[in-house]
PDB file of N, CA and C in Angstrom:
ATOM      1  N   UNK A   1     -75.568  58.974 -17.065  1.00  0.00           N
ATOM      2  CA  UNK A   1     -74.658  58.246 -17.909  1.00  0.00           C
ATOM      3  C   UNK A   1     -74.836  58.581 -19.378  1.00  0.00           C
ATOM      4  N   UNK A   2     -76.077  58.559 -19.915  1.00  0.00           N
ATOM      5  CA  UNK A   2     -76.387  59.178 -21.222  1.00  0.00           C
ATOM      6  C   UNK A   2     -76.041  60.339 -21.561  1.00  0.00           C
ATOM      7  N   UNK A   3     -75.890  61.439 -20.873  1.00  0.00           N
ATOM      8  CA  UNK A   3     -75.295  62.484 -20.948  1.00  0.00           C
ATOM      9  C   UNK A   3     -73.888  62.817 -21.265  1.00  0.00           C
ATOM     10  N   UNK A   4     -73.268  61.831 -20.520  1.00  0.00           N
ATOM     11  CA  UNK A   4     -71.965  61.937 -20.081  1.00  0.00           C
ATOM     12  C   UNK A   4     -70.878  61.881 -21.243  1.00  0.00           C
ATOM     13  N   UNK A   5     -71.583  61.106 -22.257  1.00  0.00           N
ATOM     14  CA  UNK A   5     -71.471  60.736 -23.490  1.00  0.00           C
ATOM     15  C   UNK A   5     -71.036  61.495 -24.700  1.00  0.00           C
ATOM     16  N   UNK A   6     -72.225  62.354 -24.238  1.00  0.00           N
ATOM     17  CA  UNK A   6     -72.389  63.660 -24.859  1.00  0.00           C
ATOM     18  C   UNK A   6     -71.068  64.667 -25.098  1.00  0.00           C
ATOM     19  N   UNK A   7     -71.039  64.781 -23.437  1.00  0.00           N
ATOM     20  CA  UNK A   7     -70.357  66.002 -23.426  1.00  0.00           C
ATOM     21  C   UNK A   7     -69.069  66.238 -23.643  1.00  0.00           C
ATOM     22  N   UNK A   8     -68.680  64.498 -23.534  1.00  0.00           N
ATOM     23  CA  UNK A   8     -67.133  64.038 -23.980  1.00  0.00           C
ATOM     24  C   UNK A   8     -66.984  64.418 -25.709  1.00  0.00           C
ATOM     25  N   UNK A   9     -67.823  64.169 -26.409  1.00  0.00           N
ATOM     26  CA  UNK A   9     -67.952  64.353 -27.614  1.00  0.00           C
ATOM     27  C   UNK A   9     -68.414  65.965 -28.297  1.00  0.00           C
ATOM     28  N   UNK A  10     -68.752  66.947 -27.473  1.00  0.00           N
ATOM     29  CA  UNK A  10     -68.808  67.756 -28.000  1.00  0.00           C
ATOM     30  C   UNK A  10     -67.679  68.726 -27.338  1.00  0.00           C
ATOM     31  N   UNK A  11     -66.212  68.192 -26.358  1.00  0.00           N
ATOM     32  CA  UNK A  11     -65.187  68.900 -25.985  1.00  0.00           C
ATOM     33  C   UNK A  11     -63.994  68.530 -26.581  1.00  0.00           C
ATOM     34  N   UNK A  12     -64.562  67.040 -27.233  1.00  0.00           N
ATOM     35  CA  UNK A  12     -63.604  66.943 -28.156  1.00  0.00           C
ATOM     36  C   UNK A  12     -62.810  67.249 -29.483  1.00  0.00           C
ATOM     37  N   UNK A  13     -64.304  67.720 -30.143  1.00  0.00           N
ATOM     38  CA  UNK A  13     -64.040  68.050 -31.023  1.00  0.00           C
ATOM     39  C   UNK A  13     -63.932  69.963 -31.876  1.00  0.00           C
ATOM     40  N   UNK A  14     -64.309  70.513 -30.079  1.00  0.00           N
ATOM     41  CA  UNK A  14     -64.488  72.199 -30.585  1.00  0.00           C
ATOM     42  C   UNK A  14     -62.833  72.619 -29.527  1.00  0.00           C
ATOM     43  N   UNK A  15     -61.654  72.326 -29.045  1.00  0.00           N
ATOM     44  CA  UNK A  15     -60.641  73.046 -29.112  1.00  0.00           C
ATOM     45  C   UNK A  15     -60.266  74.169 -29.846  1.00  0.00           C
ATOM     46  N   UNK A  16     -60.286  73.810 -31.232  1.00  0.00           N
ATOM     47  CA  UNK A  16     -59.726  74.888 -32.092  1.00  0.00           C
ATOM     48  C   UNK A  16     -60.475  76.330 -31.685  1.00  0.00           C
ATOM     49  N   UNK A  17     -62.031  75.834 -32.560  1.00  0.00           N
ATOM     50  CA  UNK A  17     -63.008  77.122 -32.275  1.00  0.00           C
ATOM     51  C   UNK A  17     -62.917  77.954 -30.917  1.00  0.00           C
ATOM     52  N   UNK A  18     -62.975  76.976 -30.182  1.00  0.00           N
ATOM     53  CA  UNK A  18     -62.870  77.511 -28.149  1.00  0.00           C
ATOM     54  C   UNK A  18     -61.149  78.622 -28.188  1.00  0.00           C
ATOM     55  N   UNK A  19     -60.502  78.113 -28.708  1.00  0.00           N
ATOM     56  CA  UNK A  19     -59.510  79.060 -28.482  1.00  0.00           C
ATOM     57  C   UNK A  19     -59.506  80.247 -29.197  1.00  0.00           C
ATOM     58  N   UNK A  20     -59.796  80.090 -30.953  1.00  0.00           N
ATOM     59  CA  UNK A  20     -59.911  81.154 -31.579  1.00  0.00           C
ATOM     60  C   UNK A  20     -61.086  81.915 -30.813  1.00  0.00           C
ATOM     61  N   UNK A  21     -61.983  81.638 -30.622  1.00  0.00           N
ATOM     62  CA  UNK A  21     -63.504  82.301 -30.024  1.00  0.00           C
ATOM     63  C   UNK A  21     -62.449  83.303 -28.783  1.00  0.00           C
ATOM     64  N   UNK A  22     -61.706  82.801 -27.935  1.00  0.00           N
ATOM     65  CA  UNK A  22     -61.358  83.231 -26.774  1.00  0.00           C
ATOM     66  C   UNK A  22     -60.526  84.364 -26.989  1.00  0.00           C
ATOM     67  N   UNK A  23     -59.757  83.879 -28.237  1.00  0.00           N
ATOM     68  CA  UNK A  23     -58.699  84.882 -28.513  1.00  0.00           C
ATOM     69  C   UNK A  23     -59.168  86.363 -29.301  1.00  0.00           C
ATOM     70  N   UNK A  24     -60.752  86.163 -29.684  1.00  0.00           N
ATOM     71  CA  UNK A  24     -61.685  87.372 -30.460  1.00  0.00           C
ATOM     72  C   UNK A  24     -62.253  87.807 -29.308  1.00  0.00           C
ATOM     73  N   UNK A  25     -62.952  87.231 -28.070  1.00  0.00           N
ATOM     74  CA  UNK A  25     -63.577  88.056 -27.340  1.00  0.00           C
ATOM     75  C   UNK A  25     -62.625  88.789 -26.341  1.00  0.00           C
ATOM     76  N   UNK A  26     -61.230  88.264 -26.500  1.00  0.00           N
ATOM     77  CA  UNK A  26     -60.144  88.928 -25.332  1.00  0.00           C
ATOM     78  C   UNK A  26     -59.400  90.461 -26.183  1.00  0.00           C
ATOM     79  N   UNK A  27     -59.675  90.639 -27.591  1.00  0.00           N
ATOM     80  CA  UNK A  27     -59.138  91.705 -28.530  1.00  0.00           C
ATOM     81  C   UNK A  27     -59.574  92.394 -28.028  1.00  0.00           C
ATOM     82  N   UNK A  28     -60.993  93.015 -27.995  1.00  0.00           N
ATOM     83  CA  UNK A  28     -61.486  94.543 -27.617  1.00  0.00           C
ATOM     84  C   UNK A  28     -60.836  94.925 -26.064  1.00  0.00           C
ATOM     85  N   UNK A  29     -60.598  93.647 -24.911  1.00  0.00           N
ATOM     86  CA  UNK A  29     -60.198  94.156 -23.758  1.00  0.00           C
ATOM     87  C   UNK A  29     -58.897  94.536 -24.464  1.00  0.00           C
ATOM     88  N   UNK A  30     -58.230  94.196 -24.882  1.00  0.00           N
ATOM     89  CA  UNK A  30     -56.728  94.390 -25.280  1.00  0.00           C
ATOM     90  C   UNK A  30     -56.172  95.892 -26.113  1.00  0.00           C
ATOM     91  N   UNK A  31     -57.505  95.973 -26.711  1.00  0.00           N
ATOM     92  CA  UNK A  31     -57.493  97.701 -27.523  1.00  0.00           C
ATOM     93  C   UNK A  31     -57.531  98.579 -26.245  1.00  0.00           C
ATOM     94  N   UNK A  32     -59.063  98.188 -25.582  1.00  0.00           N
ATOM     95  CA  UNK A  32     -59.577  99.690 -24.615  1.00  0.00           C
ATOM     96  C   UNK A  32     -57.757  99.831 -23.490  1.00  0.00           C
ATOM     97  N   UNK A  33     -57.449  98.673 -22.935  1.00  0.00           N
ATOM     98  CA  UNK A  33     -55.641  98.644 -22.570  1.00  0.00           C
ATOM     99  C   UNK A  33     -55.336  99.374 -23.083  1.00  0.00           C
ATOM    100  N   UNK A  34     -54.977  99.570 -24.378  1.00  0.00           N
ATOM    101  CA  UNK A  34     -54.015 100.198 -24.844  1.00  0.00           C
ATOM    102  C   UNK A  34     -54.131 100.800 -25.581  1.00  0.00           C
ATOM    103  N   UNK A  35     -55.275 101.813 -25.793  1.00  0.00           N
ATOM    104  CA  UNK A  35     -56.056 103.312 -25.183  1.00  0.00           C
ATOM    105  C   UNK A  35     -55.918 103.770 -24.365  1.00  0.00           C
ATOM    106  N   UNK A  36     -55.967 102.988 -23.291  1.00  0.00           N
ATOM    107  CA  UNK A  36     -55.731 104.021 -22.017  1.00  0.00           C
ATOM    108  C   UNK A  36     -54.188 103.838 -21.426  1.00  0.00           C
ATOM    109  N   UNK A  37     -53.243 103.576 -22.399  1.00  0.00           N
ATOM    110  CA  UNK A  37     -51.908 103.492 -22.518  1.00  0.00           C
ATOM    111  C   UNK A  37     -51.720 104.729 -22.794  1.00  0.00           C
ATOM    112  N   UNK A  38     -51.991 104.915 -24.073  1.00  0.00           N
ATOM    113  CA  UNK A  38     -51.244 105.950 -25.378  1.00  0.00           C
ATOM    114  C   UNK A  38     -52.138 106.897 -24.785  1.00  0.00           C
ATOM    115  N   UNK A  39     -53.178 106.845 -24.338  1.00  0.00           N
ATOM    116  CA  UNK A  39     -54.258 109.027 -24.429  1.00  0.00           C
ATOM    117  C   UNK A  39     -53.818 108.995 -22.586  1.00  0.00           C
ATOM    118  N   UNK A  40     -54.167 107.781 -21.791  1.00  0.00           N
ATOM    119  CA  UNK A  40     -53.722 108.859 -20.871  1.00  0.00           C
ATOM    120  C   UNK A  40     -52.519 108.304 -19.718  1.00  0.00           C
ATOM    121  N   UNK A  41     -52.163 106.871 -19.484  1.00  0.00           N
ATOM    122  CA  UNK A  41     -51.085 106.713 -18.630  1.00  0.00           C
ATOM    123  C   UNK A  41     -49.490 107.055 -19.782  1.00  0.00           C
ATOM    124  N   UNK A  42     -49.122 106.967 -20.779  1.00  0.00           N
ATOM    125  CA  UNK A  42     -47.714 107.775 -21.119  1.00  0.00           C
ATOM    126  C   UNK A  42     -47.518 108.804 -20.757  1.00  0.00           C
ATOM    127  N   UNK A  43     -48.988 109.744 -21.606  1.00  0.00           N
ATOM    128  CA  UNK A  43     -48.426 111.063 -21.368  1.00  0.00           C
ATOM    129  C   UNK A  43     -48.272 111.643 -20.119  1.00  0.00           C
ATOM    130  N   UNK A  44     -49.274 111.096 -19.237  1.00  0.00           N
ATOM    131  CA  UNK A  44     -49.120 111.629 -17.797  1.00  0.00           C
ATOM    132  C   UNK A  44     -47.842 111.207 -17.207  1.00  0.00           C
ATOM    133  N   UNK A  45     -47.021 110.284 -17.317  1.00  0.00           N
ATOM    134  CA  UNK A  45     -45.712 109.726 -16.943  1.00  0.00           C
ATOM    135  C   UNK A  45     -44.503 110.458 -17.424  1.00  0.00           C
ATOM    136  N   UNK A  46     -44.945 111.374 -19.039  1.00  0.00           N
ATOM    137  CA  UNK A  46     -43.823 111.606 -19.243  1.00  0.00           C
ATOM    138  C   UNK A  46     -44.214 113.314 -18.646  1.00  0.00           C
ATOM    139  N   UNK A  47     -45.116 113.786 -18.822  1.00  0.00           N
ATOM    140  CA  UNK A  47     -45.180 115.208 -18.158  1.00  0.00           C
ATOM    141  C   UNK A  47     -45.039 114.708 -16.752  1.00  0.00           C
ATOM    142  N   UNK A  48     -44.733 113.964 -15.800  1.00  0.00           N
ATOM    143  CA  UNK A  48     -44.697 113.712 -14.285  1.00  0.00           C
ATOM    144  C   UNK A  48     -42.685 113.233 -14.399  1.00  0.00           C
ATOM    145  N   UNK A  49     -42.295 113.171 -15.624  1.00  0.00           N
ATOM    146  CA  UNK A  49     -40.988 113.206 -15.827  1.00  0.00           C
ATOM    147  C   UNK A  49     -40.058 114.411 -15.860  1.00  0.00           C
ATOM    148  N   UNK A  50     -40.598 114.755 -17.260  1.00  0.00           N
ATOM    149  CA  UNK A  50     -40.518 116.492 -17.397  1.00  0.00           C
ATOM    150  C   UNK A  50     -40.608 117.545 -16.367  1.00  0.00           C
ATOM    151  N   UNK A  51     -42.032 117.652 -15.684  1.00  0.00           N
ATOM    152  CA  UNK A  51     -41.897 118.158 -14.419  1.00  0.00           C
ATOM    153  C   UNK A  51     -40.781 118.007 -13.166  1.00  0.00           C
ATOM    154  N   UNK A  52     -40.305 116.630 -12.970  1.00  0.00           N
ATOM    155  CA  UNK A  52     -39.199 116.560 -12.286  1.00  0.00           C
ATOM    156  C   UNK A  52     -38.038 117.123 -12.353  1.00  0.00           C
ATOM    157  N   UNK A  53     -38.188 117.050 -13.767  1.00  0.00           N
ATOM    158  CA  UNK A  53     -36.472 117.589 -14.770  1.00  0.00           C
ATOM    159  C   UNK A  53     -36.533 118.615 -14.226  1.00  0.00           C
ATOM    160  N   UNK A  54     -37.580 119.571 -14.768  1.00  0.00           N
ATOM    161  CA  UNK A  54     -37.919 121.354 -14.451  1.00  0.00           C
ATOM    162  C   UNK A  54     -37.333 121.759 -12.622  1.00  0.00           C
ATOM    163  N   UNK A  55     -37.834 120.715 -11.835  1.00  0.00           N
ATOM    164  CA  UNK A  55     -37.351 121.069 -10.286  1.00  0.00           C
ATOM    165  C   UNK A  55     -36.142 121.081 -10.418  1.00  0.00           C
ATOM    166  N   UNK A  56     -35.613 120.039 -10.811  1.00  0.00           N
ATOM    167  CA  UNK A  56     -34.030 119.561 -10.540  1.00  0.00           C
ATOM    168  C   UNK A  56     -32.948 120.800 -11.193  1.00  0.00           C
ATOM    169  N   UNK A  57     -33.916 121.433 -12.325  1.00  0.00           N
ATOM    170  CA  UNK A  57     -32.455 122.474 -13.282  1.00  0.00           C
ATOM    171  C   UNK A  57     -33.030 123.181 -12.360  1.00  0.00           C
ATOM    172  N   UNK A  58     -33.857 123.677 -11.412  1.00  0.00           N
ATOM    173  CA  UNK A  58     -34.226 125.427 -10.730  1.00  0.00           C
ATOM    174  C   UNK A  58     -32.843 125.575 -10.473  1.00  0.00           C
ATOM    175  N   UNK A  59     -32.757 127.074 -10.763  1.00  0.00           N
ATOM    176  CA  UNK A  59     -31.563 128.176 -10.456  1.00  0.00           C
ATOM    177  C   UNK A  59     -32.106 129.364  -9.682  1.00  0.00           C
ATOM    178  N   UNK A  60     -31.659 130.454  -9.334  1.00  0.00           N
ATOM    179  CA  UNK A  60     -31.478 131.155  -8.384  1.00  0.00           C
ATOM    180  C   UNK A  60     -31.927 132.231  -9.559  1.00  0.00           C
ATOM    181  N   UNK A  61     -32.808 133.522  -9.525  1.00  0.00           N
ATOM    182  CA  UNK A  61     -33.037 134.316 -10.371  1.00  0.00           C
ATOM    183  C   UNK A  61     -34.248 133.814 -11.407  1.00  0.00           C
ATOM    184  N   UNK A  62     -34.713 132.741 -11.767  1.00  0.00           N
ATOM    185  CA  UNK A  62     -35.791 131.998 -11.918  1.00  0.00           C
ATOM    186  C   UNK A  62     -37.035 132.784 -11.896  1.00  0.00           C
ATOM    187  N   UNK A  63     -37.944 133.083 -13.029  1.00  0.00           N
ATOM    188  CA  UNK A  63     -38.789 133.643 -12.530  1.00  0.00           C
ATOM    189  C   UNK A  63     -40.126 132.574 -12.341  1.00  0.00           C
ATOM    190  N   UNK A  64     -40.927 131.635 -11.621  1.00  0.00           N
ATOM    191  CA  UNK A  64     -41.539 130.611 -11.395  1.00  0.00           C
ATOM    192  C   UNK A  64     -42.979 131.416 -11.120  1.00  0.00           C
ATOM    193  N   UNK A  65     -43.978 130.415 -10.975  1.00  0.00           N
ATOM    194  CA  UNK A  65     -45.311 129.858 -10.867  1.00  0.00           C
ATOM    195  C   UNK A  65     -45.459 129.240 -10.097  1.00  0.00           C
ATOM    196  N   UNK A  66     -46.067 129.243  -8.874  1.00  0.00           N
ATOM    197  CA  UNK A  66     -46.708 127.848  -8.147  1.00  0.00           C
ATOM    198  C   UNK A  66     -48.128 127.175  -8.396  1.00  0.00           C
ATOM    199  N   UNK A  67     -48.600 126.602  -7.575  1.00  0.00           N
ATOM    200  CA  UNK A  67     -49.490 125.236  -8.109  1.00  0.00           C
ATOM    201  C   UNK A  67     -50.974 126.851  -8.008  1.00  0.00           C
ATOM    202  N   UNK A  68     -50.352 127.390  -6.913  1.00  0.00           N
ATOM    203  CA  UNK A  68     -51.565 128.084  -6.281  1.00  0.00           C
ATOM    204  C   UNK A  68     -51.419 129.358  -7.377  1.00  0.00           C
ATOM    205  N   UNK A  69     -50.775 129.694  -8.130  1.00  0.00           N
ATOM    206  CA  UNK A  69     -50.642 130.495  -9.083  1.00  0.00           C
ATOM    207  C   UNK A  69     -49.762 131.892  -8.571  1.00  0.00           C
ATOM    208  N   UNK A  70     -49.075 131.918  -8.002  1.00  0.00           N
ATOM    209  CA  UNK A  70     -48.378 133.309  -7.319  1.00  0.00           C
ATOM    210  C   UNK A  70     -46.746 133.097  -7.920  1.00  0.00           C
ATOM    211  N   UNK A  71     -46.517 134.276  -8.663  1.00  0.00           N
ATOM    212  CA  UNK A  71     -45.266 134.619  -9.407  1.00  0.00           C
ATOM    213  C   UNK A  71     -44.332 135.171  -8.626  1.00  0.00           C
ATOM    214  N   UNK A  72     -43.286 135.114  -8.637  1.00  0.00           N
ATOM    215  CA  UNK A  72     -42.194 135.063  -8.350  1.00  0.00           C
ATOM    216  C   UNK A  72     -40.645 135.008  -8.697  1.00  0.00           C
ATOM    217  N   UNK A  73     -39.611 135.708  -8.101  1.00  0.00           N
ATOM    218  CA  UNK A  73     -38.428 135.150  -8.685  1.00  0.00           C
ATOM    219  C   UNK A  73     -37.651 134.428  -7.970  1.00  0.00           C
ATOM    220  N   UNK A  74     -37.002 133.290  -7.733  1.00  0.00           N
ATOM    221  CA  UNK A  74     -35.986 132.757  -6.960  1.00  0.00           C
ATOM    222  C   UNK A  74     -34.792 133.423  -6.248  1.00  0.00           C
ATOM    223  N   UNK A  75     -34.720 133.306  -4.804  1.00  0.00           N
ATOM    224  CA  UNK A  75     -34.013 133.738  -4.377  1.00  0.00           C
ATOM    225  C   UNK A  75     -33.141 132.547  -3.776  1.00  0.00           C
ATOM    226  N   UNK A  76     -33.586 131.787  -2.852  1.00  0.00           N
ATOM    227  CA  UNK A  76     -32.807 130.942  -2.463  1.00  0.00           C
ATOM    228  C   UNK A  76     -33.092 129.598  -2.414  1.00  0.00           C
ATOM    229  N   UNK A  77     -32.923 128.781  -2.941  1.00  0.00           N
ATOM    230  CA  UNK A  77     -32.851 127.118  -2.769  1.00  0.00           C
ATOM    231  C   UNK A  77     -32.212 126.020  -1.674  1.00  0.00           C
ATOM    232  N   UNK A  78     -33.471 125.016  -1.638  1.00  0.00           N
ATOM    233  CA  UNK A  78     -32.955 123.997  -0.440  1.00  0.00           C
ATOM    234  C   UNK A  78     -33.512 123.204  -1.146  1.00  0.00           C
ATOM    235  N   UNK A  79     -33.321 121.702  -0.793  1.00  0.00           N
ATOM    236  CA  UNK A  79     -33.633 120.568  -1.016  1.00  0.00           C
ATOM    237  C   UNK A  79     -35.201 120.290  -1.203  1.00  0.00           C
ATOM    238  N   UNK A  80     -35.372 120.504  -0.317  1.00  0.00           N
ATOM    239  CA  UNK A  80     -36.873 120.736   0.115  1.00  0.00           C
ATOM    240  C   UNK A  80     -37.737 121.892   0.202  1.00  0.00           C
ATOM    241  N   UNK A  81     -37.388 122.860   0.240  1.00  0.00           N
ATOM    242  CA  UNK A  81     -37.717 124.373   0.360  1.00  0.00           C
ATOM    243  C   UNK A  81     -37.468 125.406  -1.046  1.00  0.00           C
ATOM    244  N   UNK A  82     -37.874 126.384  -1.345  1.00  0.00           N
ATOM    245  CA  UNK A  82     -37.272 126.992  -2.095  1.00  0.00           C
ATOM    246  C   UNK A  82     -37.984 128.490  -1.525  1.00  0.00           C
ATOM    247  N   UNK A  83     -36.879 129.968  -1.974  1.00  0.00           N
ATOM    248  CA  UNK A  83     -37.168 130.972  -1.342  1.00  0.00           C
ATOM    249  C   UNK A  83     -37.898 132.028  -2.851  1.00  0.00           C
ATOM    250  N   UNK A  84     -39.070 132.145  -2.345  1.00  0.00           N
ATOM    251  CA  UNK A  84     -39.141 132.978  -3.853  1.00  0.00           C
ATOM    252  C   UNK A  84     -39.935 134.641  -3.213  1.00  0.00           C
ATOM    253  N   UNK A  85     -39.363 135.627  -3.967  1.00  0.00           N
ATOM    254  CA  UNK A  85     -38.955 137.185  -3.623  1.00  0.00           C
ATOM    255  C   UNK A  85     -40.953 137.348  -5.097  1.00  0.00           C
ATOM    256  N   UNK A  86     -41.724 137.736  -4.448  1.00  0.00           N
ATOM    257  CA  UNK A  86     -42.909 138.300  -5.029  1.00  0.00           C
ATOM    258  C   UNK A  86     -43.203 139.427  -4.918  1.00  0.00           C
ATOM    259  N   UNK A  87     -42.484 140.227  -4.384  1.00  0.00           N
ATOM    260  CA  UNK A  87     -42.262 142.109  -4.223  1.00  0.00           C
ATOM    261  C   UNK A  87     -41.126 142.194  -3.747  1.00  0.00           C
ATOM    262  N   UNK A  88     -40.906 143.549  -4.159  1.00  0.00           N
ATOM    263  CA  UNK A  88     -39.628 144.233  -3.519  1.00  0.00           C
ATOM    264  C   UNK A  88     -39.410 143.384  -1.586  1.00  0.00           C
ATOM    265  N   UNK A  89     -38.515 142.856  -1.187  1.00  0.00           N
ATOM    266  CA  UNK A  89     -38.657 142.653   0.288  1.00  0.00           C
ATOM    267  C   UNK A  89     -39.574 142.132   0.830  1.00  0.00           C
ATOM    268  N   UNK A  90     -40.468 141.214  -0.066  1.00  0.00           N
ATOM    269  CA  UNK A  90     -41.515 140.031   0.311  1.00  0.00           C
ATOM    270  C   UNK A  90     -41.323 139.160  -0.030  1.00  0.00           C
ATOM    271  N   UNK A  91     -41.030 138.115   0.703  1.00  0.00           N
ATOM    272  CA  UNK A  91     -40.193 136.525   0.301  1.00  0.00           C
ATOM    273  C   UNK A  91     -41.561 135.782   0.947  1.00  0.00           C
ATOM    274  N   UNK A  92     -41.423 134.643   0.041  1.00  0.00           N
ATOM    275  CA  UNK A  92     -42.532 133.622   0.807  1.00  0.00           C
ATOM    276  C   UNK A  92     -41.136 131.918   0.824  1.00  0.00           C
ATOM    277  N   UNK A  93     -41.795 131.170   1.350  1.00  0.00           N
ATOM    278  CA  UNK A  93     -40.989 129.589   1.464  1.00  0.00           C
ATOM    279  C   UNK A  93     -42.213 128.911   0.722  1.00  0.00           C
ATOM    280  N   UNK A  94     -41.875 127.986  -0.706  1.00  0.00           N
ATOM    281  CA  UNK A  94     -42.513 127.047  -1.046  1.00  0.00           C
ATOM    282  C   UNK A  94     -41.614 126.103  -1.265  1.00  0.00           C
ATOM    283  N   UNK A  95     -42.926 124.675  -1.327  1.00  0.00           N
ATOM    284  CA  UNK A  95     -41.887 123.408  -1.430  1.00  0.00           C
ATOM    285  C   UNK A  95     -41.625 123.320  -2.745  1.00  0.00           C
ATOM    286  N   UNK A  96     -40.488 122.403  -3.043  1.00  0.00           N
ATOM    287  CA  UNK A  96     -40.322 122.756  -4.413  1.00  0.00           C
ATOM    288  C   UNK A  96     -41.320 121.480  -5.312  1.00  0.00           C
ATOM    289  N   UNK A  97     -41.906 120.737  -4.874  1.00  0.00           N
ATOM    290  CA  UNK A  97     -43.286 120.369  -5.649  1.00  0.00           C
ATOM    291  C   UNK A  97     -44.500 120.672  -6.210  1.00  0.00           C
ATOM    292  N   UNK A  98     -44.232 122.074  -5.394  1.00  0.00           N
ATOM    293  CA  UNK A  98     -45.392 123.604  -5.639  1.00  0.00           C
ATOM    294  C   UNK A  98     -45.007 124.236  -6.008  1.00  0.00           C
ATOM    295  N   UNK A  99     -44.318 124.548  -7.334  1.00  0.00           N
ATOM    296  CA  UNK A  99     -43.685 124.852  -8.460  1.00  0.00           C
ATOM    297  C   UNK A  99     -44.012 124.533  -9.648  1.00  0.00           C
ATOM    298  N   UNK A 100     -44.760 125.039 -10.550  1.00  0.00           N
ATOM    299  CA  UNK A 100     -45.740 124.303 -10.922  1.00  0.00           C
ATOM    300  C   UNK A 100     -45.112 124.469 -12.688  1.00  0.00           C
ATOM    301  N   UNK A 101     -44.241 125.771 -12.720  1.00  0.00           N
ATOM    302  CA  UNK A 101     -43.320 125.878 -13.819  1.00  0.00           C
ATOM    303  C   UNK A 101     -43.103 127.135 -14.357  1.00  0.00           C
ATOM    304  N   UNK A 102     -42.006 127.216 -15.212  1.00  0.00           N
ATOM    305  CA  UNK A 102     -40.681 128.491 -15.081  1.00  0.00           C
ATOM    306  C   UNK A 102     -42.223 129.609 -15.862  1.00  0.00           C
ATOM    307  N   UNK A 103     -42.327 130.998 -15.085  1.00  0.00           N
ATOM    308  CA  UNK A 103     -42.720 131.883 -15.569  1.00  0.00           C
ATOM    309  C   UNK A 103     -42.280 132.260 -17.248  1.00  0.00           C
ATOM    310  N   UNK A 104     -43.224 132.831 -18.458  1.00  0.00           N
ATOM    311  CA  UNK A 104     -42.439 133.594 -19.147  1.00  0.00           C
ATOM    312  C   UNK A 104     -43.359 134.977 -18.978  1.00  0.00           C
ATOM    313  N   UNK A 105     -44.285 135.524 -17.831  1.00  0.00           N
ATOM    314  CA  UNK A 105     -44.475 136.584 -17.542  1.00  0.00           C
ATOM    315  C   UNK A 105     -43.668 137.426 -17.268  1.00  0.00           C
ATOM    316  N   UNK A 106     -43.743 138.654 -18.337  1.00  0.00           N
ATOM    317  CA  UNK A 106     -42.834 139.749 -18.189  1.00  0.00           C
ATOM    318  C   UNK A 106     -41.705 139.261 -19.324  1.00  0.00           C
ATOM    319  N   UNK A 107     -41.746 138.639 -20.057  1.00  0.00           N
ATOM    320  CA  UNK A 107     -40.453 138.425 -20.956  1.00  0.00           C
ATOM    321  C   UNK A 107     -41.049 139.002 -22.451  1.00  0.00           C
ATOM    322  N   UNK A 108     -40.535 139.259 -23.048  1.00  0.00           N
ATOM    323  CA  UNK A 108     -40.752 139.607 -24.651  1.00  0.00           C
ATOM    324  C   UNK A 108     -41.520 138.338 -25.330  1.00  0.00           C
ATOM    325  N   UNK A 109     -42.419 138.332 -25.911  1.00  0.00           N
ATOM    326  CA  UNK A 109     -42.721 137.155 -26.857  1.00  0.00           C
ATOM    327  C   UNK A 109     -41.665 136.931 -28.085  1.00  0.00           C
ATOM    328  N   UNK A 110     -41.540 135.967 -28.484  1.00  0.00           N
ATOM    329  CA  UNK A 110     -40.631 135.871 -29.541  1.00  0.00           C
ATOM    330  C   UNK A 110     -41.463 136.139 -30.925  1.00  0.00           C
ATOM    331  N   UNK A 111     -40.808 136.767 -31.606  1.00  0.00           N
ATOM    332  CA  UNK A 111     -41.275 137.470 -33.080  1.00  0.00           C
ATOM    333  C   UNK A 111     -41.243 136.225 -34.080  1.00  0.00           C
ATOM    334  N   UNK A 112     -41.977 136.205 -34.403  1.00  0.00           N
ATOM    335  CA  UNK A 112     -42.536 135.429 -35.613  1.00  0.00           C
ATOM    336  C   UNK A 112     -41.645 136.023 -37.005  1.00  0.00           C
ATOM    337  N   UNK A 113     -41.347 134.891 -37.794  1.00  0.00           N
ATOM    338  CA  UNK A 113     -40.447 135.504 -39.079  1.00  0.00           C
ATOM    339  C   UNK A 113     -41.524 135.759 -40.094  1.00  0.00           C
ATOM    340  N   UNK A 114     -41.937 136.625 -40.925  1.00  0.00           N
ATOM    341  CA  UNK A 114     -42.581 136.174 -41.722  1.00  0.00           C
ATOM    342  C   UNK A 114     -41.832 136.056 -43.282  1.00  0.00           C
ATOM    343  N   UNK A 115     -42.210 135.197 -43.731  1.00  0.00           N
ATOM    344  CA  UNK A 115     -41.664 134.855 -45.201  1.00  0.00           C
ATOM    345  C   UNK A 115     -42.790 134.981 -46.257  1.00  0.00           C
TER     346      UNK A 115
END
């Protein structure tokens, strides 16, 4: 019973502090969040965007990359499939999720202006 006394009197009067206190030790969880927002769940969402885009424009003549690294040019497209020509009269079938993005092997580098 002597206690009881107590404890009514010391919940009465720390609200304020108890919330501000709560609302300082909940900040740092709230930063490391949203750190691992901005360095690594956006960007991975928007390159897992981008990458989609890249499947969806493939065209026919395409010179591509797969995941496994083997170059190629597009020959024929399916939904699910795609036909890519890696020598003269050597075709392989990859899916088009193993496409990993558009070759610029074998193209000219672009020239730098100098001023």
């Amino acid at each position: 019973m002597f206690f009881e006394g107590i404890a009514w009197a010391q919940a009465a009067g720390a609200p304020q502090a108890s919330e501000a206190s709560t609302l300082l030790q909940m900040a740092p969880i709230v930063g490391v969040i949203a750190i691992f927002y901005f360095l690594l769940i956006r960007p991975q969402t928007q390159k897992a965007k981008e990458h989609s885009k890249m499947l969806k424009d493939l065209k026919r003549n395409d010179e591509i990359v797969t995941t496994g690294g083997i170059v190629g040019r597009i020959t024929e497209l399916g939904d699910k499939l795609v036909t890519v020509e890696i020598a003269p009269n050597v075709r392989i079938r990859v899916e088009r999720p193993q496409i990993a993005s558009i070759s610029s092997y074998g193209k000219a580098p672009a020239k730098k202006d100098k001023e």
